[in-house]
N, C-alpha and C. Protein backbone atom coordinates (compact mmCIF):
# COMPACT_ATOMS: atom_id res chain seq x y z
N UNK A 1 22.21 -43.39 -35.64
CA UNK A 1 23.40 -43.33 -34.81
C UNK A 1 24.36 -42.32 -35.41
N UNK A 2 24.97 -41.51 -34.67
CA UNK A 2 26.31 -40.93 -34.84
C UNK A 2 27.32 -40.47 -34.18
N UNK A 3 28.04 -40.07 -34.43
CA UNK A 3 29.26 -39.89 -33.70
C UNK A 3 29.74 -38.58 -33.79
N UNK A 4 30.83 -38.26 -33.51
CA UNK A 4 31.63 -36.71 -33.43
C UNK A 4 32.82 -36.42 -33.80
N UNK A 5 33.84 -36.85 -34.45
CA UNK A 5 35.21 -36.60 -34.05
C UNK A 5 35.64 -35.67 -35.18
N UNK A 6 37.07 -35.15 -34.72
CA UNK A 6 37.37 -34.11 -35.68
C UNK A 6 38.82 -34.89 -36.06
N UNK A 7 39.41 -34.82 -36.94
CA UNK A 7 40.44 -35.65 -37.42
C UNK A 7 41.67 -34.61 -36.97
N UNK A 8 42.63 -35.06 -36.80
CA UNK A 8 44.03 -34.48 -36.44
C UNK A 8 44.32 -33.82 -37.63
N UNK A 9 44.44 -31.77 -37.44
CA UNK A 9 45.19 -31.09 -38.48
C UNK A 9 45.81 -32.10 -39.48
N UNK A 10 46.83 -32.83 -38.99
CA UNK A 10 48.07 -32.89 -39.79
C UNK A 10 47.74 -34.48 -40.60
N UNK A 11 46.60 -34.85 -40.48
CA UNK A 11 45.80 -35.95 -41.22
C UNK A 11 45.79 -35.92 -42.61
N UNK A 12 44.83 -34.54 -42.50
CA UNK A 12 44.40 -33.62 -43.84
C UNK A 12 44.96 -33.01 -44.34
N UNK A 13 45.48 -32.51 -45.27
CA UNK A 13 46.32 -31.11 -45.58
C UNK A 13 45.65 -30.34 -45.51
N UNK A 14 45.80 -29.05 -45.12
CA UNK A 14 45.05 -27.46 -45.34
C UNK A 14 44.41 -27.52 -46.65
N UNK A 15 43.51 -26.65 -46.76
CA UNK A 15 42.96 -26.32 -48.55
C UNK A 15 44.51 -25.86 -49.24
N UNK A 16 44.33 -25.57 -50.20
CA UNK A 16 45.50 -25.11 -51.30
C UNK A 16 45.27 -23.53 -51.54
N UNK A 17 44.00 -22.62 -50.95
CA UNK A 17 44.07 -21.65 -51.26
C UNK A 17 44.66 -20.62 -50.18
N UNK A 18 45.06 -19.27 -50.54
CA UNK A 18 45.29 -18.95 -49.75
C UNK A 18 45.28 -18.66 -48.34
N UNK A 19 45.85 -18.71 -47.72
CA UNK A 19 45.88 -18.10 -46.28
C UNK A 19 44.89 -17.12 -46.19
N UNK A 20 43.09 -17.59 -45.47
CA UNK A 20 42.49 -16.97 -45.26
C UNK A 20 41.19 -16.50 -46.39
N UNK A 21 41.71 -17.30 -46.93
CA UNK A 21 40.64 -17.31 -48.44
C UNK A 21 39.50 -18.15 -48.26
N UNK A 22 37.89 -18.28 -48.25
CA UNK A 22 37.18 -19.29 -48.42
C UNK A 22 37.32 -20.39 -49.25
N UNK A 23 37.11 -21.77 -48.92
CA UNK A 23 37.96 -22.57 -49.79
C UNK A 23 36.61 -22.68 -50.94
N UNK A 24 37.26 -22.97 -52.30
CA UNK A 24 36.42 -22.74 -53.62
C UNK A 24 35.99 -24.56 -53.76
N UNK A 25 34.88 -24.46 -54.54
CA UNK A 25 34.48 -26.01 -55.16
C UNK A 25 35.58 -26.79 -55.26
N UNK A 26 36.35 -26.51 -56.10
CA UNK A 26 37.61 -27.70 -56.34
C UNK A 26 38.40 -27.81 -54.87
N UNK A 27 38.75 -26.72 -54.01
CA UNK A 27 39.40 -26.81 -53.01
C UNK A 27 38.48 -27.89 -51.71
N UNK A 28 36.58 -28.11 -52.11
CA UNK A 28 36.72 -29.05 -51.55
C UNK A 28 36.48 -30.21 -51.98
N UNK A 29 36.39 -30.39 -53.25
CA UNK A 29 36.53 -31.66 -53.83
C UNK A 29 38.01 -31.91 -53.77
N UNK A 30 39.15 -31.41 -53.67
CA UNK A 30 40.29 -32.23 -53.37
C UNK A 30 40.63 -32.74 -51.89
N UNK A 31 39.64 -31.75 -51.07
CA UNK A 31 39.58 -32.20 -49.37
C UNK A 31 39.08 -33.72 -49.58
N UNK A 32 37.63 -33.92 -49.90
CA UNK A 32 37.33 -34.96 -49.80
C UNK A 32 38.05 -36.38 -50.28
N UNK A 33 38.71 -35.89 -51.71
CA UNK A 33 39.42 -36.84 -52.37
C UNK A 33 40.44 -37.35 -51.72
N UNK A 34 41.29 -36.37 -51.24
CA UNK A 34 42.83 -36.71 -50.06
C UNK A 34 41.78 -37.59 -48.79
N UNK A 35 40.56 -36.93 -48.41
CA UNK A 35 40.79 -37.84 -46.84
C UNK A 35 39.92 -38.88 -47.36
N UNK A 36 38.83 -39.34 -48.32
CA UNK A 36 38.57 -40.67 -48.75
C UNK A 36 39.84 -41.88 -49.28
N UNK A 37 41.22 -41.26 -49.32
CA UNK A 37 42.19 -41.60 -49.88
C UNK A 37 42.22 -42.81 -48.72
N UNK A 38 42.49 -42.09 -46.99
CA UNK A 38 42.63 -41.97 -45.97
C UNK A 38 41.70 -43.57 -45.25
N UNK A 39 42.69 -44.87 -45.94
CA UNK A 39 41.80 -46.25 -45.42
C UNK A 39 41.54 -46.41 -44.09
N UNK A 40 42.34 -46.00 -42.92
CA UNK A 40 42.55 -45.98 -41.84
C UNK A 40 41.28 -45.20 -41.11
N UNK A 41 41.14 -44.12 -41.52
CA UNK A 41 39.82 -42.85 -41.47
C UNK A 41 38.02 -44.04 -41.71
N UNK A 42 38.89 -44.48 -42.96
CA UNK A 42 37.47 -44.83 -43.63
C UNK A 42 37.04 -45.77 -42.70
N UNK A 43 37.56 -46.70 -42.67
CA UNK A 43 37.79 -48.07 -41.82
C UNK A 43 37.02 -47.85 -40.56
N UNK A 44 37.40 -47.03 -39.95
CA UNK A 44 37.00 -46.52 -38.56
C UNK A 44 35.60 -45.98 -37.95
N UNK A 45 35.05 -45.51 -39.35
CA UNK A 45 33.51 -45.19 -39.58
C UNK A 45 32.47 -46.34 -38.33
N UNK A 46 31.78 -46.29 -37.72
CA UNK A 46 31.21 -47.13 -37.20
C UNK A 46 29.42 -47.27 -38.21
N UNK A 47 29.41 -48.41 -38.53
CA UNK A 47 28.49 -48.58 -39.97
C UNK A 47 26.85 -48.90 -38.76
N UNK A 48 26.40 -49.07 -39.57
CA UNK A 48 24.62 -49.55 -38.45
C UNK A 48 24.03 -49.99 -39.62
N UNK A 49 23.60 -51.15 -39.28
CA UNK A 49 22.65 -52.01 -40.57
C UNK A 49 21.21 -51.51 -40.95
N UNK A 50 20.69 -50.37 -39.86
CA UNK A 50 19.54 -49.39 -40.29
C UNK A 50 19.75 -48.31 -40.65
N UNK A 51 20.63 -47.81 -40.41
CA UNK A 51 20.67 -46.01 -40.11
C UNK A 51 22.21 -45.29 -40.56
N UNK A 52 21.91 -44.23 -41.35
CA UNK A 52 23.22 -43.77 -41.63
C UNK A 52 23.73 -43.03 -40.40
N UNK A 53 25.39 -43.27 -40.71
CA UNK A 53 26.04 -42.94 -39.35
C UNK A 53 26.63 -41.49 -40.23
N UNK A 54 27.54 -41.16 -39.38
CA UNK A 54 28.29 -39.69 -39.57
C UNK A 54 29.31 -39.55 -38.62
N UNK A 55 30.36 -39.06 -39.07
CA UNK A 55 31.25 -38.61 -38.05
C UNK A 55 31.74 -36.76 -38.88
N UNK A 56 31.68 -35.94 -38.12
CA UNK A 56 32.33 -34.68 -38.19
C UNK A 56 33.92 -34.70 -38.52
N UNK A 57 34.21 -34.04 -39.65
CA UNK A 57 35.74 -33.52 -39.57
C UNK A 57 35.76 -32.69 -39.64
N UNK A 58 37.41 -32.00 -39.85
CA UNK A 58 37.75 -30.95 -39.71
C UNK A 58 37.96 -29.85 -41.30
N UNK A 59 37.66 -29.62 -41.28
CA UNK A 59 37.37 -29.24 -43.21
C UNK A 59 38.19 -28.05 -43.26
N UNK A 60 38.85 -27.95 -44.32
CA UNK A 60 39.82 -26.89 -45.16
C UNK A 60 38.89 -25.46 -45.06
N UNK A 61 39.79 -24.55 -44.51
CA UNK A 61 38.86 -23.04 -44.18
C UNK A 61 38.24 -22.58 -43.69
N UNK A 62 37.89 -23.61 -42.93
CA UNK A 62 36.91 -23.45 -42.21
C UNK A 62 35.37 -24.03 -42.05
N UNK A 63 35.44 -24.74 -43.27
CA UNK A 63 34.59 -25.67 -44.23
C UNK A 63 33.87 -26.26 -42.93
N UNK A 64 33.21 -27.08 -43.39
CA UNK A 64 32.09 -28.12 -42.84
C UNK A 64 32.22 -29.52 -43.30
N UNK A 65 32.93 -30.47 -42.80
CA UNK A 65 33.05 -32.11 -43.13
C UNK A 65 32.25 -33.00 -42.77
N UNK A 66 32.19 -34.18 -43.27
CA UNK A 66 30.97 -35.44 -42.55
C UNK A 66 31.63 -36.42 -43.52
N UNK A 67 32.03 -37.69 -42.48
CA UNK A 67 32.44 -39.10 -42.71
C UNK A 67 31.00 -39.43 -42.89
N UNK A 68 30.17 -40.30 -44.03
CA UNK A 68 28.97 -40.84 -43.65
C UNK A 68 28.92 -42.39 -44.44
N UNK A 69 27.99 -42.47 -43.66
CA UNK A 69 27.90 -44.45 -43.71
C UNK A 69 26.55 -44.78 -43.90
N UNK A 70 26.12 -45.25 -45.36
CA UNK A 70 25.07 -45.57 -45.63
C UNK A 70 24.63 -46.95 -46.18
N UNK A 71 23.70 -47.21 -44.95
CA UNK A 71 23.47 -48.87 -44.89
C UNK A 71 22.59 -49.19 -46.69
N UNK A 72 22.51 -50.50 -46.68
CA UNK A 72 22.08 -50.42 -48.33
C UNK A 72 20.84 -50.17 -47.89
N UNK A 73 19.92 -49.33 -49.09
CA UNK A 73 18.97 -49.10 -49.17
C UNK A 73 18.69 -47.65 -48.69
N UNK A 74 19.63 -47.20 -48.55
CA UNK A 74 19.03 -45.62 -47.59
C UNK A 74 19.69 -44.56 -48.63
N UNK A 75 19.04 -43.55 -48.42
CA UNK A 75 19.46 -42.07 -48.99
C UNK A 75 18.47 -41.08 -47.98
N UNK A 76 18.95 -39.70 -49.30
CA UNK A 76 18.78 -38.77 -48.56
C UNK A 76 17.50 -37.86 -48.53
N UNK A 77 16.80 -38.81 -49.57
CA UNK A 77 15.59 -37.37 -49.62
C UNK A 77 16.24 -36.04 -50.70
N UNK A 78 15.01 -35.56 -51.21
CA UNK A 78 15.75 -34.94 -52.06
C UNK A 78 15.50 -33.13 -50.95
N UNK A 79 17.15 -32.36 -51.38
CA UNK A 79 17.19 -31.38 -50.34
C UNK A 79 18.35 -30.52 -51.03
N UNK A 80 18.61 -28.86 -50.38
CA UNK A 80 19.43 -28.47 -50.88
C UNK A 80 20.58 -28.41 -49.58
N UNK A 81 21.40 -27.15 -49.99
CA UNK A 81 22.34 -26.87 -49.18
C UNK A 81 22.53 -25.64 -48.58
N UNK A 82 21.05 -24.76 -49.12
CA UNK A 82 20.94 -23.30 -49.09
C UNK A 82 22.66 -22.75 -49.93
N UNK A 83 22.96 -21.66 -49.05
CA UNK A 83 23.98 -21.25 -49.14
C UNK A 83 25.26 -21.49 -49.72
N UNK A 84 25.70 -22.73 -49.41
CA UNK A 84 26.88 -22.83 -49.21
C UNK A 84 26.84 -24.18 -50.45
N UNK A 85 28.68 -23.83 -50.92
CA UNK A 85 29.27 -24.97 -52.10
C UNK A 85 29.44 -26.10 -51.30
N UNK A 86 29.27 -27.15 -52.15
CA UNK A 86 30.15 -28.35 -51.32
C UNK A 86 30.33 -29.17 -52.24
N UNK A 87 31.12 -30.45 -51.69
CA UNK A 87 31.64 -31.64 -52.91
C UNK A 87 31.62 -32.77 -51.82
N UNK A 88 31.65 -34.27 -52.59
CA UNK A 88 31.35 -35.02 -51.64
C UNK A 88 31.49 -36.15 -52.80
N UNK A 89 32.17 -37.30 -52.34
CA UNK A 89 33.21 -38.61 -52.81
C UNK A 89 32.64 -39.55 -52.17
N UNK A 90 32.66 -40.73 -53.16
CA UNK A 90 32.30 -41.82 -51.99
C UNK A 90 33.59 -42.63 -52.29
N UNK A 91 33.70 -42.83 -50.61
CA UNK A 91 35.24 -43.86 -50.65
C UNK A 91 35.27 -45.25 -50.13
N UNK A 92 33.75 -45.51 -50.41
CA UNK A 92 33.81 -47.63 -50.65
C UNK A 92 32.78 -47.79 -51.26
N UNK A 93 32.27 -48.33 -51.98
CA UNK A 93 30.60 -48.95 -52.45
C UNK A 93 30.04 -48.12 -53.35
N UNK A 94 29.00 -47.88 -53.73
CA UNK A 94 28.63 -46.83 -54.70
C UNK A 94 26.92 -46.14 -54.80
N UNK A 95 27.76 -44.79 -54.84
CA UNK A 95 26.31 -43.98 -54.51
C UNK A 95 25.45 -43.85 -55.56
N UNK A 96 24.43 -43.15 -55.67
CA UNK A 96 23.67 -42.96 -56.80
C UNK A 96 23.18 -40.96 -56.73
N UNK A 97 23.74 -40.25 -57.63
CA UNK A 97 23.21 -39.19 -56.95
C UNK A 97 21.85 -39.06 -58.17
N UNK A 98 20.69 -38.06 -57.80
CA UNK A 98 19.78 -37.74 -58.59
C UNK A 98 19.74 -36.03 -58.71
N UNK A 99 19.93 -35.53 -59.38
CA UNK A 99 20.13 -34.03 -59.47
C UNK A 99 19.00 -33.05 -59.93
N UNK A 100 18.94 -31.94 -60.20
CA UNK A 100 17.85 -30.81 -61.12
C UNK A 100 19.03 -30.01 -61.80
N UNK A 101 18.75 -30.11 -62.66
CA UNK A 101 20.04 -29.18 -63.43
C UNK A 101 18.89 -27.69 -63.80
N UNK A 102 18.49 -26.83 -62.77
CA UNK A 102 18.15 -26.06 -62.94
C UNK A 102 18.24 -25.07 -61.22
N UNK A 103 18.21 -23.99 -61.68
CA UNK A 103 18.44 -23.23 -60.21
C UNK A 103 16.93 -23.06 -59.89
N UNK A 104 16.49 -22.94 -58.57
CA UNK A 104 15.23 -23.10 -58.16
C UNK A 104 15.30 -21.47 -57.28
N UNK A 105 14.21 -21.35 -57.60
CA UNK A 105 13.73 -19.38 -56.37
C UNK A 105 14.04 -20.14 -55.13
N UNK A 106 14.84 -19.20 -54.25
CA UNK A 106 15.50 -19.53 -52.64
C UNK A 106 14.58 -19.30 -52.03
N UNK A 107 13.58 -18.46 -52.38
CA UNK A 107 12.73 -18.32 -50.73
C UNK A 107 11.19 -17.82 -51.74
N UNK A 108 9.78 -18.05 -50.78
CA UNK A 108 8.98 -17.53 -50.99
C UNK A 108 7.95 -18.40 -52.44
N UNK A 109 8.47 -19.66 -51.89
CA UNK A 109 7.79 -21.19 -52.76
C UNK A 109 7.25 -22.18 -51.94
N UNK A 110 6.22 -22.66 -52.02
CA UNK A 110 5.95 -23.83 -51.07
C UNK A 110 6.11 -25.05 -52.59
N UNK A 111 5.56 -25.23 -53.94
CA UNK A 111 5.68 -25.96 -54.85
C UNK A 111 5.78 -25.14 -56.25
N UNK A 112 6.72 -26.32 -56.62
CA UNK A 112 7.18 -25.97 -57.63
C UNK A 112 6.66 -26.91 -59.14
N UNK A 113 6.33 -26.93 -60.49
CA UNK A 113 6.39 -28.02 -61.26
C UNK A 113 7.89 -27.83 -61.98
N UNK A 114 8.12 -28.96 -62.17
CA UNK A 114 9.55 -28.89 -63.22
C UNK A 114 9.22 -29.26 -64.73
N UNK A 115 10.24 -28.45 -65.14
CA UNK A 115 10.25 -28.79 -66.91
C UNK A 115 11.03 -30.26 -66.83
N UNK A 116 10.19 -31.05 -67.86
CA UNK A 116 10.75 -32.59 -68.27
C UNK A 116 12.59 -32.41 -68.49
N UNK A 117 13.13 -31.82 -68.80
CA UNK A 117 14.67 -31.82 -69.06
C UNK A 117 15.33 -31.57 -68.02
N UNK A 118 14.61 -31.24 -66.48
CA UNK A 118 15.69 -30.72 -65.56
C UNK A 118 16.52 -32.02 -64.86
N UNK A 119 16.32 -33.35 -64.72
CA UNK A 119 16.46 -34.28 -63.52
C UNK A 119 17.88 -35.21 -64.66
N UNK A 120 18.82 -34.98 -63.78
CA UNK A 120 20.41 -35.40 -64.04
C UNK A 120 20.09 -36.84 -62.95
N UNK A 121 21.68 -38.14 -63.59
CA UNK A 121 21.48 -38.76 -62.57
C UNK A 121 22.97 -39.42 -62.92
N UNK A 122 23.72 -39.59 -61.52
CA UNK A 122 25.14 -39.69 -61.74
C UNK A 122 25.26 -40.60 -60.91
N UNK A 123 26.15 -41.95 -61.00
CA UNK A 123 26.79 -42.80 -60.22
C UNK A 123 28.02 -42.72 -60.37
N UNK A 124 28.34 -42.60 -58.99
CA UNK A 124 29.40 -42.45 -58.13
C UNK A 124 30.09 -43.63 -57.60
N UNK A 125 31.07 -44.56 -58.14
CA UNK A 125 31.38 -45.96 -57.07
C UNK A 125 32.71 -45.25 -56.41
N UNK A 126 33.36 -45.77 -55.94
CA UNK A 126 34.22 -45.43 -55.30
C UNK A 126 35.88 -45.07 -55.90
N UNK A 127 35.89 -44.05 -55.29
CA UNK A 127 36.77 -42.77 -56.04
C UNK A 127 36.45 -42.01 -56.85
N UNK A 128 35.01 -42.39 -56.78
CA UNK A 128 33.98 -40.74 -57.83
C UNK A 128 33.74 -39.80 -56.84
N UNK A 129 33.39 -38.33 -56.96
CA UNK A 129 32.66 -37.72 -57.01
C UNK A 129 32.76 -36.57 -57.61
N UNK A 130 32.26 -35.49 -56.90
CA UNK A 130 31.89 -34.14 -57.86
C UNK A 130 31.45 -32.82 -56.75
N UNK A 131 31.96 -31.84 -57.53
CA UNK A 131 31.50 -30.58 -56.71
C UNK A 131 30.28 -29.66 -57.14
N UNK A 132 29.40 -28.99 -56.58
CA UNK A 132 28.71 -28.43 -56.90
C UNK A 132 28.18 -27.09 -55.77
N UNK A 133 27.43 -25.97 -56.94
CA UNK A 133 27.22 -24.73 -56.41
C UNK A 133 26.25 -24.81 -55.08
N UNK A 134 25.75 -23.52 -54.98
CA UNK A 134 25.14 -23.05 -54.23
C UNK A 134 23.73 -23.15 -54.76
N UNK A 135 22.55 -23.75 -53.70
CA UNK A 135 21.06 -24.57 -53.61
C UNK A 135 20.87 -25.21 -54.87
N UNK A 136 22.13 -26.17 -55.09
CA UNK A 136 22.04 -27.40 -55.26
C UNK A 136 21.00 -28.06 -54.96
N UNK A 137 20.21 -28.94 -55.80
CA UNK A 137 19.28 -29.50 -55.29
C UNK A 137 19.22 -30.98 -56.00
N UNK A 138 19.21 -32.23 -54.31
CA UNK A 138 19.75 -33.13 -55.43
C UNK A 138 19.46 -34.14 -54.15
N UNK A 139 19.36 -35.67 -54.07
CA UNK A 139 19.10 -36.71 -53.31
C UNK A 139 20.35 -37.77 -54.14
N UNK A 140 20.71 -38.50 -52.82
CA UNK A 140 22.05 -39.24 -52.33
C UNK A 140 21.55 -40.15 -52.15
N UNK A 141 21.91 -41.52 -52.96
CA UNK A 141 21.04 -43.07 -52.45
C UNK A 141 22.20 -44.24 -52.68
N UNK A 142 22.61 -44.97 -51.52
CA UNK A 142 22.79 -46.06 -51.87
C UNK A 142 21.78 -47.70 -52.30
N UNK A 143 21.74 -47.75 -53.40
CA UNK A 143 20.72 -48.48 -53.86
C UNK A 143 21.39 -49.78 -54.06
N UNK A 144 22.56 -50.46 -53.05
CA UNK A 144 22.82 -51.78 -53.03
C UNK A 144 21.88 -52.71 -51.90
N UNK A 145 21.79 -53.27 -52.24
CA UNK A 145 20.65 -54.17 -51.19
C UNK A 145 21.72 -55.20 -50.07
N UNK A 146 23.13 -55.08 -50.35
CA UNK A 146 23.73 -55.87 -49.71
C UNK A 146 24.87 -55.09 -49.06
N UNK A 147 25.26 -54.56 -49.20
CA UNK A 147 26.71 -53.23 -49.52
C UNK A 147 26.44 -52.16 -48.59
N UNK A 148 27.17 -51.75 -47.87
CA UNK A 148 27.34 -50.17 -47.00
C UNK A 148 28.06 -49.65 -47.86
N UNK A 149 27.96 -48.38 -47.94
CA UNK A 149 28.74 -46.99 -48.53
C UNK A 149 29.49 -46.25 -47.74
N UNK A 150 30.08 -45.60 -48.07
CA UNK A 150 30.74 -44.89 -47.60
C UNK A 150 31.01 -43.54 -47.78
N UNK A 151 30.87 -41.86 -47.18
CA UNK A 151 31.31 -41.08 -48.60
C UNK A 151 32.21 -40.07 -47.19
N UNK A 152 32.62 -39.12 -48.00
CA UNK A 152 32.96 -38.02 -47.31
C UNK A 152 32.48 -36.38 -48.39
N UNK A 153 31.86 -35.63 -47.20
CA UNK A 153 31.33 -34.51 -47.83
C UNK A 153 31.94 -33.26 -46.95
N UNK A 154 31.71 -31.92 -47.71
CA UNK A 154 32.43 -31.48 -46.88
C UNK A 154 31.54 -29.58 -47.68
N UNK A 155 31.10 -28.53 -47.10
CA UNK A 155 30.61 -27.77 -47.24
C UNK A 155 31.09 -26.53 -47.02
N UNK A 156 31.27 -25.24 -47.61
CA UNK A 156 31.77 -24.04 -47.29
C UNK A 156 30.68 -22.93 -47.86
N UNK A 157 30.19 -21.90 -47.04
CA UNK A 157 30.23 -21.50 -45.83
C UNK A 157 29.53 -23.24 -44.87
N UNK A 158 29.80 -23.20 -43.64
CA UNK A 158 29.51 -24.21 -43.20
C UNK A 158 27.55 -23.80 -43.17
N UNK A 159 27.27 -25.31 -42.97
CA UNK A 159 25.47 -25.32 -43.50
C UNK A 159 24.80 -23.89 -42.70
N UNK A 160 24.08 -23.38 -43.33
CA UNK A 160 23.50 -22.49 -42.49
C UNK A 160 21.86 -23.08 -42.29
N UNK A 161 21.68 -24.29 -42.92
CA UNK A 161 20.05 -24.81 -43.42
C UNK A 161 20.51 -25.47 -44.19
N UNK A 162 19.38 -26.36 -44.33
CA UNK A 162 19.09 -27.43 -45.49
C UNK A 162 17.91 -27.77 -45.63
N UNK A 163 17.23 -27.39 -46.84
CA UNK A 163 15.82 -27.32 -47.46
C UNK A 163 15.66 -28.81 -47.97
N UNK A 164 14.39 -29.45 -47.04
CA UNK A 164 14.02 -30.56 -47.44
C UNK A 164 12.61 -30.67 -48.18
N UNK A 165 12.84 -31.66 -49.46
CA UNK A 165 11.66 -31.75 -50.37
C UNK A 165 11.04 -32.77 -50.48
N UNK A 166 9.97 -32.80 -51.09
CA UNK A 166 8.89 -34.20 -51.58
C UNK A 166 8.90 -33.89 -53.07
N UNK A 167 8.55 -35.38 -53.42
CA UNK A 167 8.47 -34.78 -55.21
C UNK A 167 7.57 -36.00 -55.83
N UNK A 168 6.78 -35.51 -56.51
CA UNK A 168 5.84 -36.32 -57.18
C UNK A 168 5.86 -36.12 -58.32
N UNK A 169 6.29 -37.13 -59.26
CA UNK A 169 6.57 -37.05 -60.56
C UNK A 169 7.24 -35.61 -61.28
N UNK A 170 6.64 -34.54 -61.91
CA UNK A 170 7.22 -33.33 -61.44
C UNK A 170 6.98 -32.19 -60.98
N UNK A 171 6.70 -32.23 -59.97
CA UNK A 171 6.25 -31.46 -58.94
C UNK A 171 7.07 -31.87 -57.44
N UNK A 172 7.76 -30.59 -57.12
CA UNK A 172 8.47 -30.80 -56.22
C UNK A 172 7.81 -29.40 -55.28
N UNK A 173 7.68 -30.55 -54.13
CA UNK A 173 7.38 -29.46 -52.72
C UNK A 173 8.31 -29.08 -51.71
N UNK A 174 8.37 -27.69 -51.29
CA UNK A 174 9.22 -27.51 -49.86
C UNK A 174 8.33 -28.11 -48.32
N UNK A 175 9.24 -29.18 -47.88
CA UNK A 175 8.32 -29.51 -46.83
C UNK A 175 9.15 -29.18 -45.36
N UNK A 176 10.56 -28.73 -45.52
CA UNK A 176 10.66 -28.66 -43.92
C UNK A 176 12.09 -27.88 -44.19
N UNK A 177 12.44 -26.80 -43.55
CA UNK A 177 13.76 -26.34 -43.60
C UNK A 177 14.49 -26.42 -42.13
N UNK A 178 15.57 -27.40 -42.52
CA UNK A 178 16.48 -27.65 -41.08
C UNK A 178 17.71 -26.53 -40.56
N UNK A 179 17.66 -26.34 -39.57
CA UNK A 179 18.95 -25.84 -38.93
C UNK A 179 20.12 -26.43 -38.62
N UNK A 180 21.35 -26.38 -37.79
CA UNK A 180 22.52 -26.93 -37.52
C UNK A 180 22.07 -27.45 -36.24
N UNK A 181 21.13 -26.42 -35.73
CA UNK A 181 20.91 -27.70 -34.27
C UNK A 181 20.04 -28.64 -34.74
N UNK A 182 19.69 -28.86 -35.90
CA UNK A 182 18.36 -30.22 -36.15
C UNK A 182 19.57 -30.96 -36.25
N UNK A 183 20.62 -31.07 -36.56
CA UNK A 183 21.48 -32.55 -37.22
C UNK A 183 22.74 -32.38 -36.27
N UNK A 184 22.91 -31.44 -35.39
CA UNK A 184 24.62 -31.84 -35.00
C UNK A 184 24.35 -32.30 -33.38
């Protein structure tokens, strides 16, 4: 299930950078932080006891936002972001992120093996999160068995793709690269 809405300008504050500037990592980790602040926003999320929900906002610069609602037990698969920075907070319950602390070749790989030192793993409860670069590569799990989550994420340049993976111990495969019309 999902939804659509864009939140009222004057909800959010603008990014902090200049007039006309792409907004930087921190500019959207403080987006997310101010509108997870935002109980009224959060509240409003419509949750589904199978399926993560989403609602669209309106993101600093031009950015790319998503209210999302993750029933317990669900994540994301592990995937990047191609292009573009983003940051992303969870503002009820608590996420689990799993990371590669290594940059991976963008194009012209179907599998990869990883060195034993690359795989980071960060929990996030609520009023955590964190920003990160460009093809990021990393899977989002709420691993409460009772609990919905909550987060807000938010992306600049807005997604142009998102590279989805499989991974077997360490060996990670490219299995499907999405567009903006696969998810909006």
């Amino acid at each position: 299930m999902s939804a659509s809405l864009s939140t009222p300008s004057s909800s959010v504050s603008p990014s902090a950078s200049a007039p006309g500037a792409a907004p930087t990592q921190a500019d959207l980790l403080d987006f997310v932080r101010r509108t997870a602040a935002d109980t009224e926003l959060i509240s409003s999320l419509p949750l589904d006891p199978e399926g993560r929900t989403w609602v669209r906002l309106d993101g600093p610069g031009g950015s790319e936002a998503w209210l999302i609602g993750w029933p317990p037990g669900s994540g994301t698969g592990w995937h990047d972001h191609a292009e573009s920075v983003g940051a992303f907070l969870t503002a009820a319950g608590e996420l689990r992120e799993n990371s590669l602390a290594t940059r991976l070749p963008t194009d012209g790989w179907k599998t990869l093996e990883l060195s034993e030192d690359v795989d980071r793993e960060r929990r996030l409860p609520a009023g955590k999160g964190r920003s990160f670069g460009r093809d990021h590569v990393h899977e989002v799990l709420n691993e409460s068995t009772e609990r919905h989550a909550v987060s807000v994420h938010a992306y600049y340049p807005p997604l142009p793709r998102i590279r989805r993976y499989s991974r077997s111990g360490p060996v990670l495969r490219l299995e499907q690269v999405e567009r903006p019309e696969d998810w909006q």
